[in-house]
PDB file of N, CA and C in Angstrom:
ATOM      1  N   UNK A   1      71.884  24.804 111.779  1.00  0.00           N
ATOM      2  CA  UNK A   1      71.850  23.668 110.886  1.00  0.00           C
ATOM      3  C   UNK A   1      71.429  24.144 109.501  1.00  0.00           C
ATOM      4  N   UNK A   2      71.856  23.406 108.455  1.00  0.00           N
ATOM      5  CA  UNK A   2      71.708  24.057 107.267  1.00  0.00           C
ATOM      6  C   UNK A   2      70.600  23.554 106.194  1.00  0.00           C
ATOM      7  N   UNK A   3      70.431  23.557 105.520  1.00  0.00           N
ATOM      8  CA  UNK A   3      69.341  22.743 104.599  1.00  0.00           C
ATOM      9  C   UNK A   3      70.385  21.888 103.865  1.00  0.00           C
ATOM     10  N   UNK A   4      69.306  20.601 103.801  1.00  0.00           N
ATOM     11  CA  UNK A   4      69.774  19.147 103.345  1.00  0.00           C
ATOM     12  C   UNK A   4      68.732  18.703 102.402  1.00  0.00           C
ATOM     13  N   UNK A   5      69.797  18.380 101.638  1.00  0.00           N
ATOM     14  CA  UNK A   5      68.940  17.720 100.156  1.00  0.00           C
ATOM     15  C   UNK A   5      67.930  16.443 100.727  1.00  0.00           C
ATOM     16  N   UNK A   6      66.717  16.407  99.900  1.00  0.00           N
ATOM     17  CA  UNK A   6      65.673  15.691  99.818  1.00  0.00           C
ATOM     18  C   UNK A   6      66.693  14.205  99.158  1.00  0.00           C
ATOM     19  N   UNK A   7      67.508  14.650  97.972  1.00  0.00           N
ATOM     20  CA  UNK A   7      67.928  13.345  97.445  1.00  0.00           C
ATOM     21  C   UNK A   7      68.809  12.561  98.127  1.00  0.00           C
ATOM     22  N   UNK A   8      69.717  12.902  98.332  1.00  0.00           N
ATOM     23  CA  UNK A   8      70.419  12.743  98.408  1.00  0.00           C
ATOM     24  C   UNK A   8      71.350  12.818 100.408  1.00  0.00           C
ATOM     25  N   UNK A   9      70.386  13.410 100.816  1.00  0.00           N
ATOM     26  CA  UNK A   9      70.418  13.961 102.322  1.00  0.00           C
ATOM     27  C   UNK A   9      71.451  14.545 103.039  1.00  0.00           C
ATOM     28  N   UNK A  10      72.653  14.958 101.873  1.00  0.00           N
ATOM     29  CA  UNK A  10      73.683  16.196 102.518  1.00  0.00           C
ATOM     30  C   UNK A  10      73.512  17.152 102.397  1.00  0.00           C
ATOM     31  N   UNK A  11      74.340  18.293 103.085  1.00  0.00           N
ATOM     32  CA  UNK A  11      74.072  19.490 102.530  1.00  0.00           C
ATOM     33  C   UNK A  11      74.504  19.918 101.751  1.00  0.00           C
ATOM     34  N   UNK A  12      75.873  19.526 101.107  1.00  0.00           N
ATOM     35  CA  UNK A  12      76.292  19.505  99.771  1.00  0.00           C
ATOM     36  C   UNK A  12      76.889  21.426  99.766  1.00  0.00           C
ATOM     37  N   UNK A  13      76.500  21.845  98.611  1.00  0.00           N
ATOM     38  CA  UNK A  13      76.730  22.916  98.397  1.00  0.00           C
ATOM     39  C   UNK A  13      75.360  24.001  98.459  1.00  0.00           C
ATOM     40  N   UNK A  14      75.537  24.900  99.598  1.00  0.00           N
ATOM     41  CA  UNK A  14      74.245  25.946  99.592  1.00  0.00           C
ATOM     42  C   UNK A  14      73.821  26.494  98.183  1.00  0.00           C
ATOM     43  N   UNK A  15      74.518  27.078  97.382  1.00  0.00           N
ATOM     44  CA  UNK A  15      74.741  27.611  96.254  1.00  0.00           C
ATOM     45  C   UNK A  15      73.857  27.165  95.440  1.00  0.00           C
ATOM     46  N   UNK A  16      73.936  25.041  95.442  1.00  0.00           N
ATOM     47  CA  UNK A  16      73.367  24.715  94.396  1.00  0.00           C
ATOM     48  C   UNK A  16      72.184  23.903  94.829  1.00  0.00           C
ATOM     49  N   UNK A  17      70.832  24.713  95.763  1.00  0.00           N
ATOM     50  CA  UNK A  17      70.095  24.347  96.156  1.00  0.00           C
ATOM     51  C   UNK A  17      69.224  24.875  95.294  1.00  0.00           C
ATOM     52  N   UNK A  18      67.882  24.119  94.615  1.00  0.00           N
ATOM     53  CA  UNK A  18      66.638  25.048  94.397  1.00  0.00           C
ATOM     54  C   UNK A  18      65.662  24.361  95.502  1.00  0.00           C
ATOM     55  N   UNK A  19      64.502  25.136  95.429  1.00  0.00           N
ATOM     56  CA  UNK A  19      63.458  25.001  96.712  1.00  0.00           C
ATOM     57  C   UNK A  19      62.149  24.933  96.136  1.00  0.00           C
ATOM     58  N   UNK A  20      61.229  24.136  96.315  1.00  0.00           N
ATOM     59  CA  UNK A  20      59.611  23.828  95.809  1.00  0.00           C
ATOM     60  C   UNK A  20      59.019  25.524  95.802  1.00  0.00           C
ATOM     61  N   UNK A  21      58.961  25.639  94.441  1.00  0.00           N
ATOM     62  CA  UNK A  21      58.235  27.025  94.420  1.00  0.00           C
ATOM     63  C   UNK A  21      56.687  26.933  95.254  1.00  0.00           C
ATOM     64  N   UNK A  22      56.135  25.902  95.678  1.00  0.00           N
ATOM     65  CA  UNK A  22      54.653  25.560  96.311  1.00  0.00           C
ATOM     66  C   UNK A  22      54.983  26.051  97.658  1.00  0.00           C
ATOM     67  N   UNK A  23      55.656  24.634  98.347  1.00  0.00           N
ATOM     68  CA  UNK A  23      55.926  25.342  99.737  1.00  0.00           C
ATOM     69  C   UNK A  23      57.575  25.377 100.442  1.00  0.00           C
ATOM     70  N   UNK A  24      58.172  25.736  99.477  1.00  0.00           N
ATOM     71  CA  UNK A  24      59.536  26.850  99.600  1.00  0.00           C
ATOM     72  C   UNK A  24      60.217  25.998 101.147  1.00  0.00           C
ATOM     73  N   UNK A  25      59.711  24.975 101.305  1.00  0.00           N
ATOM     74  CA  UNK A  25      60.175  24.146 102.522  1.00  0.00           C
ATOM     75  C   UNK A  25      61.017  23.154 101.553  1.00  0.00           C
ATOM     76  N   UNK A  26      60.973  22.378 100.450  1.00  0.00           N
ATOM     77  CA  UNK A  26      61.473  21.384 100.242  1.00  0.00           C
ATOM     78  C   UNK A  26      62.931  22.109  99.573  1.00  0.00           C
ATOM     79  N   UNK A  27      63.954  21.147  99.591  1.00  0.00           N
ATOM     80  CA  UNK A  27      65.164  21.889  98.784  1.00  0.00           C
ATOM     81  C   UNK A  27      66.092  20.477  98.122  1.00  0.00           C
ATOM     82  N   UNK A  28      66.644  20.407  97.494  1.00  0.00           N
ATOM     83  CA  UNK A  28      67.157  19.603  95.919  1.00  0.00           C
ATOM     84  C   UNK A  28      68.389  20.236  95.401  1.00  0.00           C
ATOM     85  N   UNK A  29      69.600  19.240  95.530  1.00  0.00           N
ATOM     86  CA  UNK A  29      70.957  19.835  95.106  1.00  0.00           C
ATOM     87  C   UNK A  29      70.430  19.929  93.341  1.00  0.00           C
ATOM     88  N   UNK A  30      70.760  20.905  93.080  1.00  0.00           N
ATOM     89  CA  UNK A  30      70.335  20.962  91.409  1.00  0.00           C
ATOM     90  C   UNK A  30      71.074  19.611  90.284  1.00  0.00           C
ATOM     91  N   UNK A  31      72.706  19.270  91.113  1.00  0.00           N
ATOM     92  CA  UNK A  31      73.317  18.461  90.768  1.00  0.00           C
ATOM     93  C   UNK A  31      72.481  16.635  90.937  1.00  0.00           C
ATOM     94  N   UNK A  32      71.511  16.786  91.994  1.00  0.00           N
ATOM     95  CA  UNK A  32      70.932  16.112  92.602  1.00  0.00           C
ATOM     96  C   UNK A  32      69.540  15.531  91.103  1.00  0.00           C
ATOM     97  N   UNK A  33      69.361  16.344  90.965  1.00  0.00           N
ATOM     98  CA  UNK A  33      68.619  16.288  90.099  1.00  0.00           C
ATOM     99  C   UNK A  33      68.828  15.930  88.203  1.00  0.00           C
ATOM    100  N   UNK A  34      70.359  15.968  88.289  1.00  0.00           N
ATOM    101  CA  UNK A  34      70.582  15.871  87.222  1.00  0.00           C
ATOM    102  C   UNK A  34      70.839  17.066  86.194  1.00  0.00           C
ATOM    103  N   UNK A  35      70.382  18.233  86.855  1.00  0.00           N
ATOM    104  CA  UNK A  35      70.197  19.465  86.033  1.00  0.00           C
ATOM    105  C   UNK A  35      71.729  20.105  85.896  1.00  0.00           C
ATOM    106  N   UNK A  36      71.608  20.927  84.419  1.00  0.00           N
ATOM    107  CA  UNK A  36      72.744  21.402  84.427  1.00  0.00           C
ATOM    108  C   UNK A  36      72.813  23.106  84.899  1.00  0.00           C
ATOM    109  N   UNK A  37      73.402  23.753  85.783  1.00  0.00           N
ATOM    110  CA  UNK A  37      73.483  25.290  86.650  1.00  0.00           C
ATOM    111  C   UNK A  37      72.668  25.617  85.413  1.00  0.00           C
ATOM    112  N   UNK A  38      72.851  26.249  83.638  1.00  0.00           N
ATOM    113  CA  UNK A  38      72.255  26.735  83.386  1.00  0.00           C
ATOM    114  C   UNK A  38      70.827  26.642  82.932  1.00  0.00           C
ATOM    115  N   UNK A  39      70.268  25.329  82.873  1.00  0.00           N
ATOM    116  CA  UNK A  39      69.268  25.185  82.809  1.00  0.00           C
ATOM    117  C   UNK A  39      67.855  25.809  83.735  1.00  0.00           C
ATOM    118  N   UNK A  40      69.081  25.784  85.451  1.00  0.00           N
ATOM    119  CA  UNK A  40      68.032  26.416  86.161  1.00  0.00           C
ATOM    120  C   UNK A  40      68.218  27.694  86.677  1.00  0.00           C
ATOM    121  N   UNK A  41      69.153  28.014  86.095  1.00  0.00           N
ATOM    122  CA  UNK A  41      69.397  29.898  85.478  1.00  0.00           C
ATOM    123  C   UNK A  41      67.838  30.442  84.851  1.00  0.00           C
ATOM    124  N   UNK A  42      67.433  29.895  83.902  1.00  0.00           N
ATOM    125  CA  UNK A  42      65.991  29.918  83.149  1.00  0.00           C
ATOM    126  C   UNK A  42      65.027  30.714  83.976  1.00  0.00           C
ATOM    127  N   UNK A  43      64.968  31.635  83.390  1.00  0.00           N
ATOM    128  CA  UNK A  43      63.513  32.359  84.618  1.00  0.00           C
ATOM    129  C   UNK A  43      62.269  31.417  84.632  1.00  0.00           C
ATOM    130  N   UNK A  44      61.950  30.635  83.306  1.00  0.00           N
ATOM    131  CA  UNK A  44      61.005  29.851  83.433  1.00  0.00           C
ATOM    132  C   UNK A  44      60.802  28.021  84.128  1.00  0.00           C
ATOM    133  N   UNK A  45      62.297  28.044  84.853  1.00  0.00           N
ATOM    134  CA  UNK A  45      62.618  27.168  85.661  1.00  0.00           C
ATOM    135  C   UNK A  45      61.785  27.151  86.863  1.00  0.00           C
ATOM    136  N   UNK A  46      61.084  25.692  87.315  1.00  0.00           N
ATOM    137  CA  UNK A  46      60.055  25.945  88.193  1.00  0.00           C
ATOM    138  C   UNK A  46      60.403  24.065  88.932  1.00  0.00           C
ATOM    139  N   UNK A  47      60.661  23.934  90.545  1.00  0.00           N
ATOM    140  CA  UNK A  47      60.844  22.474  90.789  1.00  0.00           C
ATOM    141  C   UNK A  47      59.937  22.578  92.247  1.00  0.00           C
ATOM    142  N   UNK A  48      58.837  21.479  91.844  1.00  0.00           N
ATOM    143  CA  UNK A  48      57.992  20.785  92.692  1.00  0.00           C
ATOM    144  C   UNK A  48      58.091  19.692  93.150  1.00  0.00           C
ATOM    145  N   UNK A  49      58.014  19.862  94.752  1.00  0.00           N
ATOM    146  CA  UNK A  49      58.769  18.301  95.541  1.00  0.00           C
ATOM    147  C   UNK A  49      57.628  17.586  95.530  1.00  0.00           C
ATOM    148  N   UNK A  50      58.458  16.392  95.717  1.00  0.00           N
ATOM    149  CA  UNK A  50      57.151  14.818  95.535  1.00  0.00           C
ATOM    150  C   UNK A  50      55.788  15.137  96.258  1.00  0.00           C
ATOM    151  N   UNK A  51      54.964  15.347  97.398  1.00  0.00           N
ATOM    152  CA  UNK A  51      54.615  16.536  98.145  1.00  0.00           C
ATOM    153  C   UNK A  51      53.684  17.323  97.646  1.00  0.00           C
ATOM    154  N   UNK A  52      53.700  18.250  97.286  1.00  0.00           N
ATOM    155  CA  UNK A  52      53.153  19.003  96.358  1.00  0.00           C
ATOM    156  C   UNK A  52      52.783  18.959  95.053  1.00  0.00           C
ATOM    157  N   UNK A  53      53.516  17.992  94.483  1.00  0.00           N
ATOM    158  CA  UNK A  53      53.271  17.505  93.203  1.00  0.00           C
ATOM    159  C   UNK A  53      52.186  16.550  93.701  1.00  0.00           C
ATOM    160  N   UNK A  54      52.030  15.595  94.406  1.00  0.00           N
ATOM    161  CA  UNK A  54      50.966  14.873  94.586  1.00  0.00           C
ATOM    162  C   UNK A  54      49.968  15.341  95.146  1.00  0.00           C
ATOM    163  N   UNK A  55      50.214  15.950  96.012  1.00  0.00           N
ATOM    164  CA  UNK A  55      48.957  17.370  96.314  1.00  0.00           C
ATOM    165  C   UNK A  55      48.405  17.660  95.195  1.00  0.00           C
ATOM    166  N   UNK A  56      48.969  18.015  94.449  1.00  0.00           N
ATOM    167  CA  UNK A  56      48.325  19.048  93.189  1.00  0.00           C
ATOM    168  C   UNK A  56      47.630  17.493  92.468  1.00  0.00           C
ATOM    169  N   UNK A  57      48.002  16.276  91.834  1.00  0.00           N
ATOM    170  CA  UNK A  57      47.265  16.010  91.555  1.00  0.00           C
ATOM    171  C   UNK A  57      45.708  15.155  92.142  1.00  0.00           C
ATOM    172  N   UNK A  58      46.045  15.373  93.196  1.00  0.00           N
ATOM    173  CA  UNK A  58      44.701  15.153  94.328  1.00  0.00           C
ATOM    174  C   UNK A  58      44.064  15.825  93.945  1.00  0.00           C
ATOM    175  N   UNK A  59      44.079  17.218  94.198  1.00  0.00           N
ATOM    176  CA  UNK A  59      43.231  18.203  93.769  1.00  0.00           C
ATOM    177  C   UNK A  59      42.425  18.115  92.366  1.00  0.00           C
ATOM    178  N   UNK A  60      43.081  17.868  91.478  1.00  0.00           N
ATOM    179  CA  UNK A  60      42.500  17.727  90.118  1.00  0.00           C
ATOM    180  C   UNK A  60      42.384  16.787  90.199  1.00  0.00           C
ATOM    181  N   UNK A  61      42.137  15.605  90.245  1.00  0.00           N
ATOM    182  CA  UNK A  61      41.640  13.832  90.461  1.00  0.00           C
ATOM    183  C   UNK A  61      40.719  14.288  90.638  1.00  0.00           C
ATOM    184  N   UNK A  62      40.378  15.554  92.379  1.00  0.00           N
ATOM    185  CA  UNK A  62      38.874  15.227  92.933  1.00  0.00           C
ATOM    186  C   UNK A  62      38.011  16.672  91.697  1.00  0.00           C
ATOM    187  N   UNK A  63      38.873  17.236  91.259  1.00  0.00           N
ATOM    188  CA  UNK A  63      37.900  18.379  90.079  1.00  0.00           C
ATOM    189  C   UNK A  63      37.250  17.873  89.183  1.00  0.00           C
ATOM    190  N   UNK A  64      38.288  16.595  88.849  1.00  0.00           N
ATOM    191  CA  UNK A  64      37.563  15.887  87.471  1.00  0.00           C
ATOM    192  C   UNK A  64      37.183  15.403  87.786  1.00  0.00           C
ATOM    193  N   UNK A  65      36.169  14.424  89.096  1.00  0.00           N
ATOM    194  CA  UNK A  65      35.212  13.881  89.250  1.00  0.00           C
ATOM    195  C   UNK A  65      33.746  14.684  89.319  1.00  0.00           C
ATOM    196  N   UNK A  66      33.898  15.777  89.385  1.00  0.00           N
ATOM    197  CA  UNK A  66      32.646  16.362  88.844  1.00  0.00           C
ATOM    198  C   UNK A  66      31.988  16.681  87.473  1.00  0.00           C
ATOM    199  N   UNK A  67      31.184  16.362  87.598  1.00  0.00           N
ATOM    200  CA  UNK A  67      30.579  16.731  86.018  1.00  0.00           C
ATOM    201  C   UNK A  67      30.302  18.161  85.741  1.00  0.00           C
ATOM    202  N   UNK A  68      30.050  18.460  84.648  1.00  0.00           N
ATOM    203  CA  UNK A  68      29.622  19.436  83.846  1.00  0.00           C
ATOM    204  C   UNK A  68      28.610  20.593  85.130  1.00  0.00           C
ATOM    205  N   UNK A  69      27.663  19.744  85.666  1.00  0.00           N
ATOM    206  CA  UNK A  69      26.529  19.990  86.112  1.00  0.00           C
ATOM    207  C   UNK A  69      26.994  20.061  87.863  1.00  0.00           C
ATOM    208  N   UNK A  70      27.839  20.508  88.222  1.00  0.00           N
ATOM    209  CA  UNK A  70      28.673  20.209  89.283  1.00  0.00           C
ATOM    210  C   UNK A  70      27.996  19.434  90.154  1.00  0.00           C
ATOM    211  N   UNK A  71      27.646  17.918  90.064  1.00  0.00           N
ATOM    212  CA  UNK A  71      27.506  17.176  91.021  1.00  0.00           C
ATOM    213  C   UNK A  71      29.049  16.093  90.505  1.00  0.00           C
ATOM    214  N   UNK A  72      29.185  15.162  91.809  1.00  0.00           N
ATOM    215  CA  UNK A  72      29.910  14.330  92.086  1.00  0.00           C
ATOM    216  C   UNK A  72      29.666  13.039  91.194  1.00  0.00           C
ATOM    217  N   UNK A  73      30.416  12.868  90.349  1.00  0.00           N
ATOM    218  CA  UNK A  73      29.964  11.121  89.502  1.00  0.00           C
ATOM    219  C   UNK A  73      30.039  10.470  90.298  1.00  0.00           C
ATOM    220  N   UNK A  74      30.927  10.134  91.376  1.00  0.00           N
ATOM    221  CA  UNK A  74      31.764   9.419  92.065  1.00  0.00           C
ATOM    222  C   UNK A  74      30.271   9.361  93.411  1.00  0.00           C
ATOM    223  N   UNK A  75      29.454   9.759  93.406  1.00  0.00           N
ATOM    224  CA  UNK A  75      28.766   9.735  94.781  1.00  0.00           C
ATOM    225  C   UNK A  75      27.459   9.024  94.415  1.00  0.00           C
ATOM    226  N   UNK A  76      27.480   8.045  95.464  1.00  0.00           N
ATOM    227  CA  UNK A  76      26.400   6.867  95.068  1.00  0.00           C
ATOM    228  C   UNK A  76      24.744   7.419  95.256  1.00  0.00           C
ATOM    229  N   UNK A  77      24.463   8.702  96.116  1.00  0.00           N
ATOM    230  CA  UNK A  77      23.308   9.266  96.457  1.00  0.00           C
ATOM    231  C   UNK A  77      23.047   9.840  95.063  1.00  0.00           C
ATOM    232  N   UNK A  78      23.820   9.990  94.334  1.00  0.00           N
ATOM    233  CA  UNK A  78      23.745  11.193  92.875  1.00  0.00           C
ATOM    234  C   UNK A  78      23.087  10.527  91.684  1.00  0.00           C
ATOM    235  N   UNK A  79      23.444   9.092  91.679  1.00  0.00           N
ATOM    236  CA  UNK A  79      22.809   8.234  90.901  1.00  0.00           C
ATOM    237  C   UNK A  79      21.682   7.693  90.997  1.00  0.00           C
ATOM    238  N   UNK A  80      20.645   7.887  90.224  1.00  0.00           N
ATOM    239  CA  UNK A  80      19.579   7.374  90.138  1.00  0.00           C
ATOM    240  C   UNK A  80      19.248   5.910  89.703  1.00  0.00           C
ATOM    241  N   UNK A  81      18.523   5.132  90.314  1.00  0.00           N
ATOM    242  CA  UNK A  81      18.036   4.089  90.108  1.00  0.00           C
ATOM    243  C   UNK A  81      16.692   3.505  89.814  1.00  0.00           C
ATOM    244  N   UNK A  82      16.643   2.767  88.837  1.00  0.00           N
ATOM    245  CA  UNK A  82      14.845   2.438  88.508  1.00  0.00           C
ATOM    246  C   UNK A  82      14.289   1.127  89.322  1.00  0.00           C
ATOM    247  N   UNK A  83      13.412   1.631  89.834  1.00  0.00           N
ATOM    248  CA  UNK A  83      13.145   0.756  90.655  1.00  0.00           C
ATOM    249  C   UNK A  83      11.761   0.230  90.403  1.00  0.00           C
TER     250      UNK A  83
END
């Protein structure tokens, strides 16, 4: 069985597949995408599936909830209260 576009869900043409440089599992007819062959000729051509792209900004969501002082803003034990 062959690899099948995320968009579109044929297999279309092998040729004009690119694959999530993250985890090299996802794959995207380039046509699929709108892109034109030479655009993703580009050595600096780089495509991240929905997936990994939201992965990644999980990760930094939970980085920037730390402060300076690496505790958690976000954590209710961290905050002090006058009592």
């Amino acid at each position: 069985m062959g690899t099948i576009c995320l968009l579109c869900g044929d297999r279309g043409f092998a040729k004009a597949f690119v694959d999530c440089v993250n985890c090299l599992d996802a794959s995207v007819h380039i046509y699929c995408l709108g892109l034109d062959v030479e655009e993703t000729c580009d050595e600096d051509f780089r495509w991240v599936c929905e997936d990994c792209e939201t992965e990644a900004h999980i990760v930094s969501t939970d980085i920037e909830r730390f402060s300076k002082d690496g505790k958690n803003e976000n954590d209710p034990s961290a905050v002090q209260t006058e009592e």
